[in-house]
N, C-alpha and C. Protein backbone atom coordinates (compact mmCIF):
# COMPACT_ATOMS: atom_id res chain seq x y z
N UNK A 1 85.63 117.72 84.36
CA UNK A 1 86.80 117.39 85.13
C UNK A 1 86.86 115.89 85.27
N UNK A 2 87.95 115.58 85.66
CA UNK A 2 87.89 114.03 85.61
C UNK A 2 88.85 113.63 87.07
N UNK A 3 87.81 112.73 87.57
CA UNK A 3 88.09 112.10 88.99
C UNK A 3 88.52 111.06 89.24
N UNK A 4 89.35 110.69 89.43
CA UNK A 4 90.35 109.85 90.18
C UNK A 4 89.91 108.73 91.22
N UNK A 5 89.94 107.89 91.14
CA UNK A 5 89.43 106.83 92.57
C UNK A 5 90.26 105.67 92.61
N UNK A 6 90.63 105.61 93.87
CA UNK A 6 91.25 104.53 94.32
C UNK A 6 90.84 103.68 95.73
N UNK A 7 91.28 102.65 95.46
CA UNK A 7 91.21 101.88 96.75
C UNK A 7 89.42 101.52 96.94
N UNK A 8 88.72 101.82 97.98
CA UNK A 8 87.57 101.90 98.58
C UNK A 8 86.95 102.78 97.85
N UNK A 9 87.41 104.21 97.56
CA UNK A 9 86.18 104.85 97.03
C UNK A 9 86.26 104.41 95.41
N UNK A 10 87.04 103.55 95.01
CA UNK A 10 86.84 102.78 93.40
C UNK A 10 85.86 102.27 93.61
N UNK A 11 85.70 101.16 94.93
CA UNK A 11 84.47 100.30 95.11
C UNK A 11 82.78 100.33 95.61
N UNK A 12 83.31 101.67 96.16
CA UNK A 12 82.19 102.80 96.41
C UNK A 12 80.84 103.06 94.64
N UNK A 13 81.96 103.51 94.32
CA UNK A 13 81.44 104.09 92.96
C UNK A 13 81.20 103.44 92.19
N UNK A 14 81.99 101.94 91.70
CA UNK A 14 82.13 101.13 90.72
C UNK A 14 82.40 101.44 89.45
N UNK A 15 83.75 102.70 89.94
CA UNK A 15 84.50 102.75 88.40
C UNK A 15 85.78 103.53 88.85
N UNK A 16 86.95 103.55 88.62
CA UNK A 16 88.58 104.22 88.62
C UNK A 16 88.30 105.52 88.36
N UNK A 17 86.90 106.20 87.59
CA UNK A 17 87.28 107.72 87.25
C UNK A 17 85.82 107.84 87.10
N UNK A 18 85.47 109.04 87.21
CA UNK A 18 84.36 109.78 87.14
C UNK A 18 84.76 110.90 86.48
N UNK A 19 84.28 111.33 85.23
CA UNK A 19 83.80 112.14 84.46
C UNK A 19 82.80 113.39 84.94
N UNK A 20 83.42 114.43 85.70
CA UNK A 20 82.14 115.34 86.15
C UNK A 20 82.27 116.74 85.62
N UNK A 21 80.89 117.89 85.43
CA UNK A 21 81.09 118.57 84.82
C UNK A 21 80.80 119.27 86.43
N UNK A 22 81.26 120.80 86.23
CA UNK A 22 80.74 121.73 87.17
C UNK A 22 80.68 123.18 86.38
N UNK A 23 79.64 123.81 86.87
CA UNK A 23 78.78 124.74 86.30
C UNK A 23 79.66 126.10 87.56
N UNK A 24 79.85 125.78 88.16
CA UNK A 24 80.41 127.11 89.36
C UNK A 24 81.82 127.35 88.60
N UNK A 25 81.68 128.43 89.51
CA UNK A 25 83.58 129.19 88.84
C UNK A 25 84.03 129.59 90.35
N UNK A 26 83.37 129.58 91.62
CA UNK A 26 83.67 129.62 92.84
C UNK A 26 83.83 128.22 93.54
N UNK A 27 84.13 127.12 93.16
CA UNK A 27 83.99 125.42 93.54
C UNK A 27 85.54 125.33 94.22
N UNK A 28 85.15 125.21 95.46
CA UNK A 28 86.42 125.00 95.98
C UNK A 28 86.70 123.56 96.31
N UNK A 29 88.03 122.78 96.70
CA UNK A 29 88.17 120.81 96.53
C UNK A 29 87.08 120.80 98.07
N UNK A 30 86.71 120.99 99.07
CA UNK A 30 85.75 121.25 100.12
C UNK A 30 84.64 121.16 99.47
N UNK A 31 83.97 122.09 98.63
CA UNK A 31 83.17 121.82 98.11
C UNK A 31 82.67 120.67 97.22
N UNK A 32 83.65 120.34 96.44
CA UNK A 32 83.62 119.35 95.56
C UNK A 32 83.14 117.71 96.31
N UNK A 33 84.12 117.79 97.17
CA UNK A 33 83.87 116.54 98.24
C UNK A 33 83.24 116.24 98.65
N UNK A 34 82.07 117.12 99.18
CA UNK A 34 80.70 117.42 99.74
C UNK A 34 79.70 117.21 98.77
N UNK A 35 79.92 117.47 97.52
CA UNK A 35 78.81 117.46 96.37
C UNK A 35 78.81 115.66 96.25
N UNK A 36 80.63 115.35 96.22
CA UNK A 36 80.43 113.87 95.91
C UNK A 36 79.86 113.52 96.87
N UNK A 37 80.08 113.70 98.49
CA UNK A 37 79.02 112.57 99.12
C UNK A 37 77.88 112.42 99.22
N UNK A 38 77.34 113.85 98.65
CA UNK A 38 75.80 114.28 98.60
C UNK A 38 75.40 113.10 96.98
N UNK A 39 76.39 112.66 96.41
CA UNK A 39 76.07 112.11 95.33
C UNK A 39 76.06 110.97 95.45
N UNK A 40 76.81 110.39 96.44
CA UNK A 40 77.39 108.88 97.08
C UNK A 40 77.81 108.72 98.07
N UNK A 41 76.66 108.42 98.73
CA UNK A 41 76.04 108.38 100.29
C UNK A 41 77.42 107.66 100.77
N UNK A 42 77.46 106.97 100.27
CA UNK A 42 77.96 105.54 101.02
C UNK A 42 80.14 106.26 101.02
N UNK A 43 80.59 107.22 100.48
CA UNK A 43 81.30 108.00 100.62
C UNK A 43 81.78 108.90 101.66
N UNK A 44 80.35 108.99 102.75
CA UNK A 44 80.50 109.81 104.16
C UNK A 44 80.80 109.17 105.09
N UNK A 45 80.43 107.52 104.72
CA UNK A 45 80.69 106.45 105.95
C UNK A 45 82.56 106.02 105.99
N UNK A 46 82.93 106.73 105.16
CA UNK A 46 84.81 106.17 105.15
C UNK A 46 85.00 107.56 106.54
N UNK A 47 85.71 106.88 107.07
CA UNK A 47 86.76 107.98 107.90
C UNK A 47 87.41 109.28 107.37
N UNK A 48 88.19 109.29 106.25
CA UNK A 48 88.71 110.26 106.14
C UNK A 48 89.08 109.89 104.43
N UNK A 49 88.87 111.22 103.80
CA UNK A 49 89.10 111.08 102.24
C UNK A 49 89.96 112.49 101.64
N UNK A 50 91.14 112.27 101.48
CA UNK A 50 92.28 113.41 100.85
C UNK A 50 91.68 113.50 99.56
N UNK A 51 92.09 114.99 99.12
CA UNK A 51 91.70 115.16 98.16
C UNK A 51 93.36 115.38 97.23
N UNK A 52 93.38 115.34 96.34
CA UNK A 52 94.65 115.80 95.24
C UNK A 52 94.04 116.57 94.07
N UNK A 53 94.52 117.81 93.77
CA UNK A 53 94.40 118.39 92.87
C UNK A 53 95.37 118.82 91.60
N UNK A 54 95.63 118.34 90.65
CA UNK A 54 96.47 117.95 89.87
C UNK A 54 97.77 117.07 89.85
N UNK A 55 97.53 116.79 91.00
CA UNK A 55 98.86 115.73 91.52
C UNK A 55 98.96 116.62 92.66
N UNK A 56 98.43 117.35 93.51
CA UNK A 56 99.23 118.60 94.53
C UNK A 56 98.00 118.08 95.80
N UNK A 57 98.51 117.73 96.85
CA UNK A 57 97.75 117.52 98.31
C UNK A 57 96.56 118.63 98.48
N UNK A 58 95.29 118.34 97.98
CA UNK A 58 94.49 119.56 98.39
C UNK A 58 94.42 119.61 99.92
N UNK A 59 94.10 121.22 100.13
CA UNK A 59 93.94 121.17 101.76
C UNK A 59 92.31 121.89 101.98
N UNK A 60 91.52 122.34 100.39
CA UNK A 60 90.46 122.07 100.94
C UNK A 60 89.68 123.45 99.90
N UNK A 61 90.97 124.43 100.14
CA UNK A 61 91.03 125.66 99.99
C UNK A 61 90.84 125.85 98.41
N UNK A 62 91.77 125.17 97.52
CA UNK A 62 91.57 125.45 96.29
C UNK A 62 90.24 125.60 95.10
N UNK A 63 90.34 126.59 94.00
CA UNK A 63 89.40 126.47 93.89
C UNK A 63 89.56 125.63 92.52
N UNK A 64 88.68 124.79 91.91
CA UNK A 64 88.57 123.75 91.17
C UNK A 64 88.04 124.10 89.98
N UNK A 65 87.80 123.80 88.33
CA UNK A 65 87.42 123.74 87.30
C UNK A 65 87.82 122.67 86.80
N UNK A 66 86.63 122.67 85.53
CA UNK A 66 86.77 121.88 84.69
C UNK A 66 87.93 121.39 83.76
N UNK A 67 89.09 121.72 84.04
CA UNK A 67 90.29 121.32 83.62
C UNK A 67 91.11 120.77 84.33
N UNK A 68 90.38 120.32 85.81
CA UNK A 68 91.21 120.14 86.90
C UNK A 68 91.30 118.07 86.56
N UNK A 69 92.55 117.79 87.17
CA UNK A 69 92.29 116.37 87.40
C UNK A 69 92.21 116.36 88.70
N UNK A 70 90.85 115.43 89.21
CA UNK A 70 91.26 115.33 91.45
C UNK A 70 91.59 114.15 91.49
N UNK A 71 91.75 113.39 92.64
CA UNK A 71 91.85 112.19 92.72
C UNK A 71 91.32 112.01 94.09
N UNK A 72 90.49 111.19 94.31
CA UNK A 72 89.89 110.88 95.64
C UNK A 72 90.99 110.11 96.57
N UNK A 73 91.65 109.93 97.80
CA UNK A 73 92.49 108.64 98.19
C UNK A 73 91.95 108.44 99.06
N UNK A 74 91.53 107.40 99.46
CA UNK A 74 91.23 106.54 100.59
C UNK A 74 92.04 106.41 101.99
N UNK A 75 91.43 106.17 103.09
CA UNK A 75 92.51 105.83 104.22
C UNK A 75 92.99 104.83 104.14
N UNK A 76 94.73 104.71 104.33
CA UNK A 76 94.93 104.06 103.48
C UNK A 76 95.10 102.66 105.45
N UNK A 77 95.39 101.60 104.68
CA UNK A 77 95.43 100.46 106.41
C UNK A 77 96.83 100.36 106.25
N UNK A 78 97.27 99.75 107.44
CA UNK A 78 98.84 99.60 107.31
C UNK A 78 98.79 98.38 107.59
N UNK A 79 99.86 97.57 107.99
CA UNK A 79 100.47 96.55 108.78
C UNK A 79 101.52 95.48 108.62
C-alpha cells in the first residue's frame, strides 16, 4: 500500500510516501495508525492525525489492503 504524508508527519518520517506491505486481511485505518505510531514514536506526540482512504475521510472503521492509497494529514494551524 502506499502512504501519503503531509505537512509534519512528512517531517516525522523524512519522506512524502511510505511504501508498506500488510500481511492481515482484517486491518482496519485504526489499526493501521496504531501500527504507524508503534513504528514512529515520534507520530503519537502530534495531537490529532486524520486518516484518508482513497481520497474518502477515514473514520477509523474501514478495512484496508494492499491496494489501498492512505494519506496521513496533519493538524492543520490556522491564522
Amino acid at each position: 500500500m502506499k502512504i501519503l504524508l503531509f505537512g509534519i508527519t512528512k517531517e516525522i518520517i523524512g519522506s512524502s510516501t511510505i511504501d508498506f506491505t500488510i500481511d492481515q486481511t482484517d486491518l482496519t485505518s485504526e489499526m493501521l495508525l496504531d501500527i504507524l505510531k508503534e513504528k514512529y514514536p515520534e507520530l503519537s506526540k502530534l495531537r490529532s492525525i486524520a486518516l484518508a482512504v482513497n481520497g474518502e475521510h477515514a473514520n477509523g472503521s474501514e478495512i484496508v489492503s494492499d491496494k489501498d492509497e492512505i494519506a496521513l494529514i496533519p493538524p492543520m494551524s490556522g491564522g
